[in-house]
N, C-alpha and C. Protein backbone atom coordinates (compact mmCIF):
# COMPACT_ATOMS: atom_id res chain seq x y z
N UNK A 1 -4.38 67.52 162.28
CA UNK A 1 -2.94 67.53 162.51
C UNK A 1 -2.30 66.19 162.12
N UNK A 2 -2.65 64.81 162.54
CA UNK A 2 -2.56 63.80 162.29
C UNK A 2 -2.51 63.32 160.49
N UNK A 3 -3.29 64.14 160.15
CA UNK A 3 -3.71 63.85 158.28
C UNK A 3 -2.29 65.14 158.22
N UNK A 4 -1.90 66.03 158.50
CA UNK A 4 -0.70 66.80 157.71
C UNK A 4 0.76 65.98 157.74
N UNK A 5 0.64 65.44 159.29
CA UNK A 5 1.95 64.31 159.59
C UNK A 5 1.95 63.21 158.82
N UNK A 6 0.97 62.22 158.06
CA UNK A 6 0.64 61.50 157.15
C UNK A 6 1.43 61.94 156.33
N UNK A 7 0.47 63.02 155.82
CA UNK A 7 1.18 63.75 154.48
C UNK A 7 2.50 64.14 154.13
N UNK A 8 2.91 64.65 155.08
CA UNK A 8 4.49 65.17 154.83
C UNK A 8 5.55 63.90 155.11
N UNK A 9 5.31 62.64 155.78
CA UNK A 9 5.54 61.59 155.65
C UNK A 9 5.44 60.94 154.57
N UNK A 10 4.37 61.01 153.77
CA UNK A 10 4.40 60.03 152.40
C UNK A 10 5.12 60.89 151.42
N UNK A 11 5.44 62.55 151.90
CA UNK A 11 6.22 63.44 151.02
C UNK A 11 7.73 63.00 150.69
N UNK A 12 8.25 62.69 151.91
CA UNK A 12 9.18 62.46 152.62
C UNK A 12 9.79 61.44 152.02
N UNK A 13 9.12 60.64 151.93
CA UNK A 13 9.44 58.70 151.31
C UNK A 13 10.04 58.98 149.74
N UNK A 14 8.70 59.76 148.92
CA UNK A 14 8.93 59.86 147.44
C UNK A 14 9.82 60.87 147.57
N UNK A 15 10.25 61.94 148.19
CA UNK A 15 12.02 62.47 148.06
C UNK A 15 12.95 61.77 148.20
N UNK A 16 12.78 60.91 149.21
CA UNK A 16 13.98 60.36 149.42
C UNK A 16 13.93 58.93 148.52
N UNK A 17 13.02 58.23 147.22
CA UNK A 17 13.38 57.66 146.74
C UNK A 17 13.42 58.31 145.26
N UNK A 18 13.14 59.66 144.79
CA UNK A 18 13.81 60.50 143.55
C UNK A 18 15.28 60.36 144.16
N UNK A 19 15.82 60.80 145.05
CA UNK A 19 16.82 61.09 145.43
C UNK A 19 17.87 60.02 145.28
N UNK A 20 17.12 58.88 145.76
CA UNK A 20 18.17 57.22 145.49
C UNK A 20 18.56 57.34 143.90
N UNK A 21 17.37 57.24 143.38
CA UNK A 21 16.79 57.02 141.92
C UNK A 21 17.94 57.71 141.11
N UNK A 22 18.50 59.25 141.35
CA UNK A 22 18.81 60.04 141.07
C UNK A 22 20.62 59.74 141.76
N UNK A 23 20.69 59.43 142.63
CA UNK A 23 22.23 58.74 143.11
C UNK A 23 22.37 57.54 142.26
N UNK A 24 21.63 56.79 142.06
CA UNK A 24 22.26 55.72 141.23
C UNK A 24 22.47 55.35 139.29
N UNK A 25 21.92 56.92 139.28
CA UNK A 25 21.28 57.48 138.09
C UNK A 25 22.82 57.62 137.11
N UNK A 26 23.20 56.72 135.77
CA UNK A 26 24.43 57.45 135.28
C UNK A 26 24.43 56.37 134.07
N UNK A 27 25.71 56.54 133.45
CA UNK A 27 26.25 55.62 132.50
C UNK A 27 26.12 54.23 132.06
N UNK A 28 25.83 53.61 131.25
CA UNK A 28 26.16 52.23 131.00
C UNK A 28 25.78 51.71 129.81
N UNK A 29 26.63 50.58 129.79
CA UNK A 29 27.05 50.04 128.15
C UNK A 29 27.46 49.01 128.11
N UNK A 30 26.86 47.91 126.83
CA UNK A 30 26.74 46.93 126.37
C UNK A 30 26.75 47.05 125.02
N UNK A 31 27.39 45.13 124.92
CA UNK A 31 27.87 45.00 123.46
C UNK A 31 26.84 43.74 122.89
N UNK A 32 26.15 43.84 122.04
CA UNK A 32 25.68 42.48 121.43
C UNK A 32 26.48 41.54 120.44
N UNK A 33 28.05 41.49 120.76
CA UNK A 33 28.53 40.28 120.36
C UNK A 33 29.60 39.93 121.25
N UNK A 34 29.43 38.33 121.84
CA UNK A 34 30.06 38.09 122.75
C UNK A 34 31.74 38.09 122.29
N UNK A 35 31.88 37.19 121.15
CA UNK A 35 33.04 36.96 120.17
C UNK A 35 33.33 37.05 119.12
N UNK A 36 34.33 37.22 118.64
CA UNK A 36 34.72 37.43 116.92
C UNK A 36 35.71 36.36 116.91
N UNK A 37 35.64 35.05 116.25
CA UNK A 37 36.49 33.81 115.69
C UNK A 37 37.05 33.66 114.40
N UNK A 38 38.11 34.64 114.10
CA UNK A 38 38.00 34.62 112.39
C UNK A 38 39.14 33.35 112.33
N UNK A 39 37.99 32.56 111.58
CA UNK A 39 38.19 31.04 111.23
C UNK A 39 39.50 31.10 110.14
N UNK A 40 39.54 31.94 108.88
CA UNK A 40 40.60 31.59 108.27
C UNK A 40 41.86 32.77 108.50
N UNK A 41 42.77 31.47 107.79
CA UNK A 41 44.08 32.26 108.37
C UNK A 41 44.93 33.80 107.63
N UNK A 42 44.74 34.77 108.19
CA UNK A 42 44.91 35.80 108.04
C UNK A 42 46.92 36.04 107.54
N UNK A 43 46.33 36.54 105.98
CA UNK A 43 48.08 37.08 105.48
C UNK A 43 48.95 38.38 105.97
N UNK A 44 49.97 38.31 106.49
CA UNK A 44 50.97 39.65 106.42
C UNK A 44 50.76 40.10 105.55
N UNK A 45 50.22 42.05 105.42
CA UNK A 45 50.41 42.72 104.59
C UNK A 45 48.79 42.67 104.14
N UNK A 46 47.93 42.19 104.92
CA UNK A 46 46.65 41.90 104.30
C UNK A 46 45.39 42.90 104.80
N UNK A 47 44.62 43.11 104.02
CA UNK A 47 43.40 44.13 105.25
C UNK A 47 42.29 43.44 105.33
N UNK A 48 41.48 43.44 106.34
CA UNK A 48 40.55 42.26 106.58
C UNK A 48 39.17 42.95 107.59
N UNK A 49 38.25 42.84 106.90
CA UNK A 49 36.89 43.42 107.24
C UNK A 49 36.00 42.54 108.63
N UNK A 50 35.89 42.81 109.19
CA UNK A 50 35.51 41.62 110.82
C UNK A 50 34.17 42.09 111.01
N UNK A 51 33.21 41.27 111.37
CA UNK A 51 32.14 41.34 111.82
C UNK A 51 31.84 42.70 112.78
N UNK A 52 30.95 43.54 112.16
CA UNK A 52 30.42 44.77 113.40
C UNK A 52 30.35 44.14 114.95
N UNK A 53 30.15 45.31 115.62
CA UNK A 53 29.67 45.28 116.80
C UNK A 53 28.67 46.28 117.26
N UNK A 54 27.74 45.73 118.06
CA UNK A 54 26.67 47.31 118.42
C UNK A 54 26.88 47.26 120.16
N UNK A 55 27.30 48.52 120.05
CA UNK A 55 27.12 49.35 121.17
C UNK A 55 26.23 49.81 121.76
N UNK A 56 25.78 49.65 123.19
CA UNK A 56 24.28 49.77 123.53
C UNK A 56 24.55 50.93 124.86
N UNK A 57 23.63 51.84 124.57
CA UNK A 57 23.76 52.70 126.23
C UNK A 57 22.91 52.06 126.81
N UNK A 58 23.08 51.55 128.11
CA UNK A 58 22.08 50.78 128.62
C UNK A 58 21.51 51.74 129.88
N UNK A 59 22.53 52.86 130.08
CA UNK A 59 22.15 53.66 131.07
C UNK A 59 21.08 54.47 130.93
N UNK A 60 20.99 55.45 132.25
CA UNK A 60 19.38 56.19 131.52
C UNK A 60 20.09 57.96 130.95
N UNK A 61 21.07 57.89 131.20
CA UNK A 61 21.30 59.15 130.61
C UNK A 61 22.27 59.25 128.84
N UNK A 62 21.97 60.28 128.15
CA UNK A 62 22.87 60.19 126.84
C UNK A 62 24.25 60.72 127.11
N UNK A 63 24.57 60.37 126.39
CA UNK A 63 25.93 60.35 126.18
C UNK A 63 27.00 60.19 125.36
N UNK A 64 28.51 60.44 125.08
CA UNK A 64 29.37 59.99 124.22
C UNK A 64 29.99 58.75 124.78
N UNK A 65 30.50 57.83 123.37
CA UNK A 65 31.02 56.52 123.91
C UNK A 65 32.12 56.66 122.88
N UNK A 66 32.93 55.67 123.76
CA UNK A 66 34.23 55.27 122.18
C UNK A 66 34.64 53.75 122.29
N UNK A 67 34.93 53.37 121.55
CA UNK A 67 36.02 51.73 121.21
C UNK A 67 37.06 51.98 120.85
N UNK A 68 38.04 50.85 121.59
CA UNK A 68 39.35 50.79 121.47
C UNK A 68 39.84 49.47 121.89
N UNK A 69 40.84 49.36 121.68
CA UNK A 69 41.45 47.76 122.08
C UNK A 69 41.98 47.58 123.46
N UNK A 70 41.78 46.71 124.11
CA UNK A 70 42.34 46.02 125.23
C UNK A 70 43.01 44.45 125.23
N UNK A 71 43.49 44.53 126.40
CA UNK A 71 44.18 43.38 126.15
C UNK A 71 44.19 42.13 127.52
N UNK A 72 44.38 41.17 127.68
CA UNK A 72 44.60 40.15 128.84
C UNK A 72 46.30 40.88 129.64
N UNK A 73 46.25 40.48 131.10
CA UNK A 73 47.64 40.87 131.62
C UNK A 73 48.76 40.09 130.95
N UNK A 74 48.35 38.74 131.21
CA UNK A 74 49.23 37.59 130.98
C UNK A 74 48.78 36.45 129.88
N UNK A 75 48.01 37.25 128.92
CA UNK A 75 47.64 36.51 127.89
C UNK A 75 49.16 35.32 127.45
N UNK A 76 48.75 34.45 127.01
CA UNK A 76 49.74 33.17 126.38
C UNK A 76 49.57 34.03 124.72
N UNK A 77 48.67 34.50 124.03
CA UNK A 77 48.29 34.93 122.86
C UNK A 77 49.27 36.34 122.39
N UNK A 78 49.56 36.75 121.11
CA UNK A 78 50.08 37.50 120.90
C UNK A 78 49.10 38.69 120.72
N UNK A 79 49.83 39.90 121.24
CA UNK A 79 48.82 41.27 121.09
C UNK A 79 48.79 41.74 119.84
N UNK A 80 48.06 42.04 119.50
CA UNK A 80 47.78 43.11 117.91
C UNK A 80 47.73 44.31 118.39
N UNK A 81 48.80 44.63 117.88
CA UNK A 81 48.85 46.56 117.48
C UNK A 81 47.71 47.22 117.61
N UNK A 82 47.31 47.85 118.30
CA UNK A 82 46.54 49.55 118.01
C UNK A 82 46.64 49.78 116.95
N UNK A 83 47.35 50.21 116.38
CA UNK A 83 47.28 50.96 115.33
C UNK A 83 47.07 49.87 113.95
N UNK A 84 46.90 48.41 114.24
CA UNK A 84 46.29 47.71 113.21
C UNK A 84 44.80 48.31 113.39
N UNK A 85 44.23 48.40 114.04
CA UNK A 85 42.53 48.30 114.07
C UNK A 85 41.64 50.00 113.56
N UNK A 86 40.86 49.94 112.94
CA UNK A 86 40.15 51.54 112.09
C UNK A 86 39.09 50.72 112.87
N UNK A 87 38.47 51.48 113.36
CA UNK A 87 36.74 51.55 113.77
C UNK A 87 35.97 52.82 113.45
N UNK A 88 34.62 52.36 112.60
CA UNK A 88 34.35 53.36 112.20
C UNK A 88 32.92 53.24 112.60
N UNK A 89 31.98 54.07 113.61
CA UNK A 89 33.01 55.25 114.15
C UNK A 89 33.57 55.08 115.68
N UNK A 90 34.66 55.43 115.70
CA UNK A 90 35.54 55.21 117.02
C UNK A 90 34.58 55.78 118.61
N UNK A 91 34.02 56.83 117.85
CA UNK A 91 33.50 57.85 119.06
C UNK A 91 32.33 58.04 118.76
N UNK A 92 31.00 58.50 119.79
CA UNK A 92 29.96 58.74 119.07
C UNK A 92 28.81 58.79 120.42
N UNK A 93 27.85 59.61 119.91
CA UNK A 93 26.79 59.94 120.81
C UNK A 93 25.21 58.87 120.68
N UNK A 94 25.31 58.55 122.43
CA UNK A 94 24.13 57.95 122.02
C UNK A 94 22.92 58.25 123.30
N UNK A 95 21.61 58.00 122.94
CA UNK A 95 20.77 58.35 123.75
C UNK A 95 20.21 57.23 124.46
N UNK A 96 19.92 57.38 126.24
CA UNK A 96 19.40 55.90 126.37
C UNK A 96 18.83 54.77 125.41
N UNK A 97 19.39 53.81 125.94
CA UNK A 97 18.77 52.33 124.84
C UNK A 97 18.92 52.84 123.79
N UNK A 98 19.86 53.51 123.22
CA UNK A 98 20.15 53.14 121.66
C UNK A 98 21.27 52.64 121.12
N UNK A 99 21.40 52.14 120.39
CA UNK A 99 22.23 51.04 119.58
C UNK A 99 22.93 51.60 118.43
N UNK A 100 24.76 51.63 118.51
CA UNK A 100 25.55 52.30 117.57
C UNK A 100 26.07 51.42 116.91
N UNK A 101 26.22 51.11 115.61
CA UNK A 101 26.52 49.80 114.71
C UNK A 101 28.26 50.57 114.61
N UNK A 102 29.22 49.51 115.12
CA UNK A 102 31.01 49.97 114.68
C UNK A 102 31.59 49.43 113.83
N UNK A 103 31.98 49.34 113.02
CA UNK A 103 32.70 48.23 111.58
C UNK A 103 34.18 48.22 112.53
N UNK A 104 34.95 47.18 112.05
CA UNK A 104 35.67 47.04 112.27
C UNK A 104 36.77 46.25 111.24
N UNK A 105 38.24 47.04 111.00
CA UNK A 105 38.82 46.79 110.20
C UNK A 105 40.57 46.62 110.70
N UNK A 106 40.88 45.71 110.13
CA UNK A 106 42.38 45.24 110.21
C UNK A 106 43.17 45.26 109.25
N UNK A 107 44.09 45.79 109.50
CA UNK A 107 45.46 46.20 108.60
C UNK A 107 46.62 45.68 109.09
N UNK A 108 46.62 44.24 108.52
CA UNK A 108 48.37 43.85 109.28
C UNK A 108 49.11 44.01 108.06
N UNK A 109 50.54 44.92 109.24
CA UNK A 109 51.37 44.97 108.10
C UNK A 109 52.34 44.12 107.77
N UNK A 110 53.55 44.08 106.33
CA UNK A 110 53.80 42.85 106.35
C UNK A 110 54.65 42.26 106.97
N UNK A 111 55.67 43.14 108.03
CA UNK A 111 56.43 42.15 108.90
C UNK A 111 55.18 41.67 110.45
N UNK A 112 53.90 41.73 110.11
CA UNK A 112 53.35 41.07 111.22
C UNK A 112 53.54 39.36 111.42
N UNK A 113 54.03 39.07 113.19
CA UNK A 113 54.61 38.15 113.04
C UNK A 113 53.59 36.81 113.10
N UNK A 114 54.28 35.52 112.31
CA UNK A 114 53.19 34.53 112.86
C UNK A 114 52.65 34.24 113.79
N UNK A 115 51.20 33.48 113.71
CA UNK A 115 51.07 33.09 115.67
C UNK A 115 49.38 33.43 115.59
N UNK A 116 49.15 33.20 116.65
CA UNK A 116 47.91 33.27 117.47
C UNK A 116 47.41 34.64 117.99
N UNK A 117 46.51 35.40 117.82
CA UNK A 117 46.38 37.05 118.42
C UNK A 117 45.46 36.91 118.75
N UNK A 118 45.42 37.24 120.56
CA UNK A 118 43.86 37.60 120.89
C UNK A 118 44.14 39.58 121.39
N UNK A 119 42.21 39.70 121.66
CA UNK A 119 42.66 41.10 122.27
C UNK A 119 40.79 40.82 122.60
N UNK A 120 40.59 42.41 123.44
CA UNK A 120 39.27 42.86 123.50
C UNK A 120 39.30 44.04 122.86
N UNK A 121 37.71 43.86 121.85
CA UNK A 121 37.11 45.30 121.23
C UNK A 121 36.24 45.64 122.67
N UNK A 122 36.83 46.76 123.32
CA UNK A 122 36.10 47.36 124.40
C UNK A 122 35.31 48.89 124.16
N UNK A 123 34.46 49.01 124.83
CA UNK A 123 33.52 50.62 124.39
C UNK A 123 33.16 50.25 125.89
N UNK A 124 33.35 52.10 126.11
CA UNK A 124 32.91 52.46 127.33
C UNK A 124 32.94 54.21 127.18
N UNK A 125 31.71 55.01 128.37
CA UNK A 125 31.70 56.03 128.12
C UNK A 125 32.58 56.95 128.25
N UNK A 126 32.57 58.26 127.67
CA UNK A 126 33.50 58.93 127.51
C UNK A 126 33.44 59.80 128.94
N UNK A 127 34.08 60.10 129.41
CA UNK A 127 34.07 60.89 130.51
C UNK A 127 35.23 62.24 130.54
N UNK A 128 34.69 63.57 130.32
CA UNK A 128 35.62 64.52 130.00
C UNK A 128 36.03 65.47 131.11
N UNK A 129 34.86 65.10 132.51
CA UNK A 129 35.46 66.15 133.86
C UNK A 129 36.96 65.60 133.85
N UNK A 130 37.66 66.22 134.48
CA UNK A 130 39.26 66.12 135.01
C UNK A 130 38.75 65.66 136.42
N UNK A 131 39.42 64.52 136.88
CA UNK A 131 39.69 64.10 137.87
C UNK A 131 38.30 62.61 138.14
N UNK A 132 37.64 62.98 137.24
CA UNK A 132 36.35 61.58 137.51
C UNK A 132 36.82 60.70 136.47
N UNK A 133 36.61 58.83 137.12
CA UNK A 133 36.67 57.98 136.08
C UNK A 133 35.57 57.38 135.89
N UNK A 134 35.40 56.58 135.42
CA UNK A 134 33.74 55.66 135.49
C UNK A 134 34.34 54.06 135.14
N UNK A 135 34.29 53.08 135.82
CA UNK A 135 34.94 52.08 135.50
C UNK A 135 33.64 50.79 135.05
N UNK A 136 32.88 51.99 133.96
CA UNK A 136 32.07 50.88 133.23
C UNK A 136 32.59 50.55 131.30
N UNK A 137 32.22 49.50 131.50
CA UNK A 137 33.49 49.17 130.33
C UNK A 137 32.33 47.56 129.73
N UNK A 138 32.04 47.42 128.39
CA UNK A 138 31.50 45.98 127.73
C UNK A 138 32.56 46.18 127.04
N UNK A 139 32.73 44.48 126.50
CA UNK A 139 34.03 43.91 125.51
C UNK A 139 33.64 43.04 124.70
N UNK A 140 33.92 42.78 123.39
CA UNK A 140 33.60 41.48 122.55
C UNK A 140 35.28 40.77 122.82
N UNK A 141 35.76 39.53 122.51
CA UNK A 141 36.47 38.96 122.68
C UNK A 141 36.78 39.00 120.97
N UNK A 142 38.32 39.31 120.59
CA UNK A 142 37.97 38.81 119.25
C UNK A 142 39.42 38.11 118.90
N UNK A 143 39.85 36.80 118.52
CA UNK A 143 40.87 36.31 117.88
C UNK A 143 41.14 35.80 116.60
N UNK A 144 42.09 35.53 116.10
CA UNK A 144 42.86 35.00 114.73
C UNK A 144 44.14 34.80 114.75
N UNK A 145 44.08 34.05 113.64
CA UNK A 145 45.65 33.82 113.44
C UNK A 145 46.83 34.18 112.32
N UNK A 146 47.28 34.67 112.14
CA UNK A 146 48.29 35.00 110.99
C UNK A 146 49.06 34.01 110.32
N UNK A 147 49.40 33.95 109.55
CA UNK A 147 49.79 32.63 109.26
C UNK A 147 51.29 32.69 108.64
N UNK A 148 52.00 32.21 108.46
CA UNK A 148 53.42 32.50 108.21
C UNK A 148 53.35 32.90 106.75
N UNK A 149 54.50 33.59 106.05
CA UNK A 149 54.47 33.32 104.53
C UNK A 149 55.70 32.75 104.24
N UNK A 150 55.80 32.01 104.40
CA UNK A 150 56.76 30.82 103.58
C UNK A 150 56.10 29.35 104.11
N UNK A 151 57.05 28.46 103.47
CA UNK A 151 56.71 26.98 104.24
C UNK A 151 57.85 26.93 105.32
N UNK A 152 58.76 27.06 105.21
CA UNK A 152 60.03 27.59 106.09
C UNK A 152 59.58 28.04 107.61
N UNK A 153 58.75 28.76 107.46
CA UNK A 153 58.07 30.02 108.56
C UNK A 153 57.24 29.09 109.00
N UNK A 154 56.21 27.98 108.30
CA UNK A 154 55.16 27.16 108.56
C UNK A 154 55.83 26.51 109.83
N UNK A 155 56.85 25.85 108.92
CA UNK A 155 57.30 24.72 109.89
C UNK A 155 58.08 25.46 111.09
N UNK A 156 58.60 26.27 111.14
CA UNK A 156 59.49 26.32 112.50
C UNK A 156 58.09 27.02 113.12
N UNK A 157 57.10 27.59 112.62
CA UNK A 157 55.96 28.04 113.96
C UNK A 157 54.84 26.72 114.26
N UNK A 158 55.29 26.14 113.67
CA UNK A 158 54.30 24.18 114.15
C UNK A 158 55.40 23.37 115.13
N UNK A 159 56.78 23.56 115.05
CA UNK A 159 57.58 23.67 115.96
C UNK A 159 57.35 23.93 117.28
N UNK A 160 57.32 25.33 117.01
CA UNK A 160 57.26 26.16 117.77
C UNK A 160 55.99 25.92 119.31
N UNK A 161 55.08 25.63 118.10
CA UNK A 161 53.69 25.58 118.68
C UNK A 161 53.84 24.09 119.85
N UNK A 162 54.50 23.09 118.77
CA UNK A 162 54.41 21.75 119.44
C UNK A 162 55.17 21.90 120.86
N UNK A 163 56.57 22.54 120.77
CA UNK A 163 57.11 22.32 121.96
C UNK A 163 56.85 23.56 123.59
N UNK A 164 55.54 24.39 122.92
CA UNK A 164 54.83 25.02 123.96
C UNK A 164 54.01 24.03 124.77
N UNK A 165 53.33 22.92 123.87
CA UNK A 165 51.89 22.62 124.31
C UNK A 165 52.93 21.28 125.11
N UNK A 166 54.29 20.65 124.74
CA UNK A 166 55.09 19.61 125.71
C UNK A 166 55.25 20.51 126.77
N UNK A 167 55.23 21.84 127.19
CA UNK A 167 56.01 21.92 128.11
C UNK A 167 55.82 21.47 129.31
N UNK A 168 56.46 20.93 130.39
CA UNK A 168 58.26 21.32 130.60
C UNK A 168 58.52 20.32 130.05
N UNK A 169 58.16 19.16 129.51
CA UNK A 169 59.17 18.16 128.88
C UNK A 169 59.47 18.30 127.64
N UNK A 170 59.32 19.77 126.80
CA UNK A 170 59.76 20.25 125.53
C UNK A 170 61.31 20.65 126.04
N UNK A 171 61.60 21.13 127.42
CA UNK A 171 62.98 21.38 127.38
C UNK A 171 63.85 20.04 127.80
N UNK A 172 62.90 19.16 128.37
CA UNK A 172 63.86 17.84 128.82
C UNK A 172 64.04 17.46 126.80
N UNK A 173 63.65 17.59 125.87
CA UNK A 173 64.02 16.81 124.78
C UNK A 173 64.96 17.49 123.93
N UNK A 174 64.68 19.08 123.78
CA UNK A 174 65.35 20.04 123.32
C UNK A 174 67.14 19.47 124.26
N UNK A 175 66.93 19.36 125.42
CA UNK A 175 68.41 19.00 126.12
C UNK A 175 69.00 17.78 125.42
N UNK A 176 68.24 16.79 125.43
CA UNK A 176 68.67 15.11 124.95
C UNK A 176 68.90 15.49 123.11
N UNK A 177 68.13 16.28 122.71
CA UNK A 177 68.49 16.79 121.11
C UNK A 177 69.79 17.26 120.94
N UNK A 178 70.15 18.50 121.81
CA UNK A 178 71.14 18.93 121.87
C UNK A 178 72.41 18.51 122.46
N UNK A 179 72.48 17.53 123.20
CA UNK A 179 73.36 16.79 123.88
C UNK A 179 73.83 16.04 123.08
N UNK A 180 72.76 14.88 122.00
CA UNK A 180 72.90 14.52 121.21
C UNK A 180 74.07 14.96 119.69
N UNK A 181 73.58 16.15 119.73
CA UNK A 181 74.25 16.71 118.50
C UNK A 181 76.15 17.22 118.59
N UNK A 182 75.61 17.32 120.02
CA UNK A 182 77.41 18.20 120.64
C UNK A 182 78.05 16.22 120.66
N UNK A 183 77.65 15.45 121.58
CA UNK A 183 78.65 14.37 121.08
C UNK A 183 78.58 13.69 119.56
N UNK A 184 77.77 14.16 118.31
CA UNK A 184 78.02 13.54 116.96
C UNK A 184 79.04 14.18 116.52
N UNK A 185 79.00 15.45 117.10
CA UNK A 185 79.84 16.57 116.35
C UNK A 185 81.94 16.20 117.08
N UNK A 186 81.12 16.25 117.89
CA UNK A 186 82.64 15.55 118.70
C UNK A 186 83.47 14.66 118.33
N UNK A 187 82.63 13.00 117.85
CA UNK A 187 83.03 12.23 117.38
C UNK A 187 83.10 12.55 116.43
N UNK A 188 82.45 13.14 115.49
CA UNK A 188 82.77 13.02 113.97
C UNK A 188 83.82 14.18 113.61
N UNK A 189 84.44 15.26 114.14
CA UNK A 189 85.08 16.09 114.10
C UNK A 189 86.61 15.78 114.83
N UNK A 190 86.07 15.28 115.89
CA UNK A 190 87.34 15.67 116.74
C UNK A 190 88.25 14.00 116.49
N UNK A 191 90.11 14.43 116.70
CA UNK A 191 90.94 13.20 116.52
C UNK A 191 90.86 12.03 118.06
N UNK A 192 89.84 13.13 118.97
CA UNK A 192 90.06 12.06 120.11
C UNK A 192 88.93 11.24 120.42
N UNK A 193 88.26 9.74 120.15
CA UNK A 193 87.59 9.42 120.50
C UNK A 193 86.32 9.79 122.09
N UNK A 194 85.58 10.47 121.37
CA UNK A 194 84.29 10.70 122.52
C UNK A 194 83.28 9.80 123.04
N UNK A 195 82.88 9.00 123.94
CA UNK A 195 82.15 8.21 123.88
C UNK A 195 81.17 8.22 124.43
N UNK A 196 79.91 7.74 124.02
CA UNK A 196 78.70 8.82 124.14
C UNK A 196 78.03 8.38 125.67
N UNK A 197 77.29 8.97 126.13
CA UNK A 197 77.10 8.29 127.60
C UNK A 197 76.03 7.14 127.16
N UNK A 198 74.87 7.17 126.35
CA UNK A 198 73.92 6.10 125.81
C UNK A 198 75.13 4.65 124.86
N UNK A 199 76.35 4.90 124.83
CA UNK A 199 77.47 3.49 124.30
C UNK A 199 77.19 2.70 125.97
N UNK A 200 76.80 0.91 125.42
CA UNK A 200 77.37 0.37 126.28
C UNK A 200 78.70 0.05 126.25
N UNK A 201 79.72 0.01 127.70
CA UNK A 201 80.47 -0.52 128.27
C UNK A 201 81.13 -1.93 127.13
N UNK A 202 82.06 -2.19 126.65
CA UNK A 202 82.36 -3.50 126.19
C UNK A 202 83.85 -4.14 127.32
């Protein structure tokens, strides 16, 4: 009697750890590239081929996956369009531990504006019940920069750039600039002597 209570005890253990095994049993996915840095500066109107990415099911079951773009809440960086980015292939089936190679391609068009663009290339599984989500999700980080097309465009976005990285004392100078300009304009326009608050006293 003692040897059947054993037994159905050590039965007992290996059900109830299929059973864990089997609750914690599902989805997951990884990327083998942390970042994409495209070093030179990218033209309006240009298409531009970016380093792959591989997609990994890391979970134990197969499955469909897809990539798509994401973004920061409060990124400082400008977003790139959706509809700049072709991944090929967007969607796709994979079986534990296997590895899906994605190309990735950019199409800016030509009013894309100057500046700095970050985003995330994200892949995560596909999930088609109604009403379930799965909030497993890998990302590569990928940025660049566009670059103006004129010299015109150069300079007011090096401007631009400079009096972000003063701030707040980009608006204390922008004020003393502009303060500046309203009393030249004063004096040099107007019949009534203006006198500037930086004149000493005689």
């Amino acid at each position: 009697m003692k040897v059947l209570l054993v037994w159905l005890a050590l039965l007992a253990i290996v059900a109830a750890g299929l059973g864990t095994r089997d609750a914690f049993a599902g989805p997951g996915v990884g990327v083998n590239v942390a970042n994409i840095e495209v070093s030179d500066l990218l033209k309006p109107g240009g298409g531009y081929t970016l380093p792959p990415v591989g997609v990994i099911n890391t979970g134990d079951q197969p499955g469909d996956y897809e990539v798509y773009v994401t973004y920061l809440h409060d990124q400082p960086e400008r977003r790139p369009s959706q509809p700049w980015f072709e991944f090929q292939p967007r969607r796709f089936f994979l079986e534990p531990n296997q590895t899906q190679r994605v190309g990735i391609r950019v199409e800016l068009p030509s009013g894309a504006t100057p500046g700095d663009y970050f985003a995330f290339i994200e892949a995560r599984p596909v999930v088609d019940t109604e009403g379930v989500s799965i909030g497993v999700a890998a990302a590569t980080k990928l940025s660049f920069t566009v670059q103006p097309s004129s010299w015109l465009a150069a300079q007011r976005l090096h401007v631009s750039r400079l009096l972000r990285d003063l701030e707040p004392w980009s608006y204390l100078i922008e004020g003393l600039i502009l303060a500046g300009a309203l009393v030249y304009a004063a004096r040099r326009y107007s019949p009534v002597r203006v006198r500037s608050p930086f004149e000493r006293r005689r």
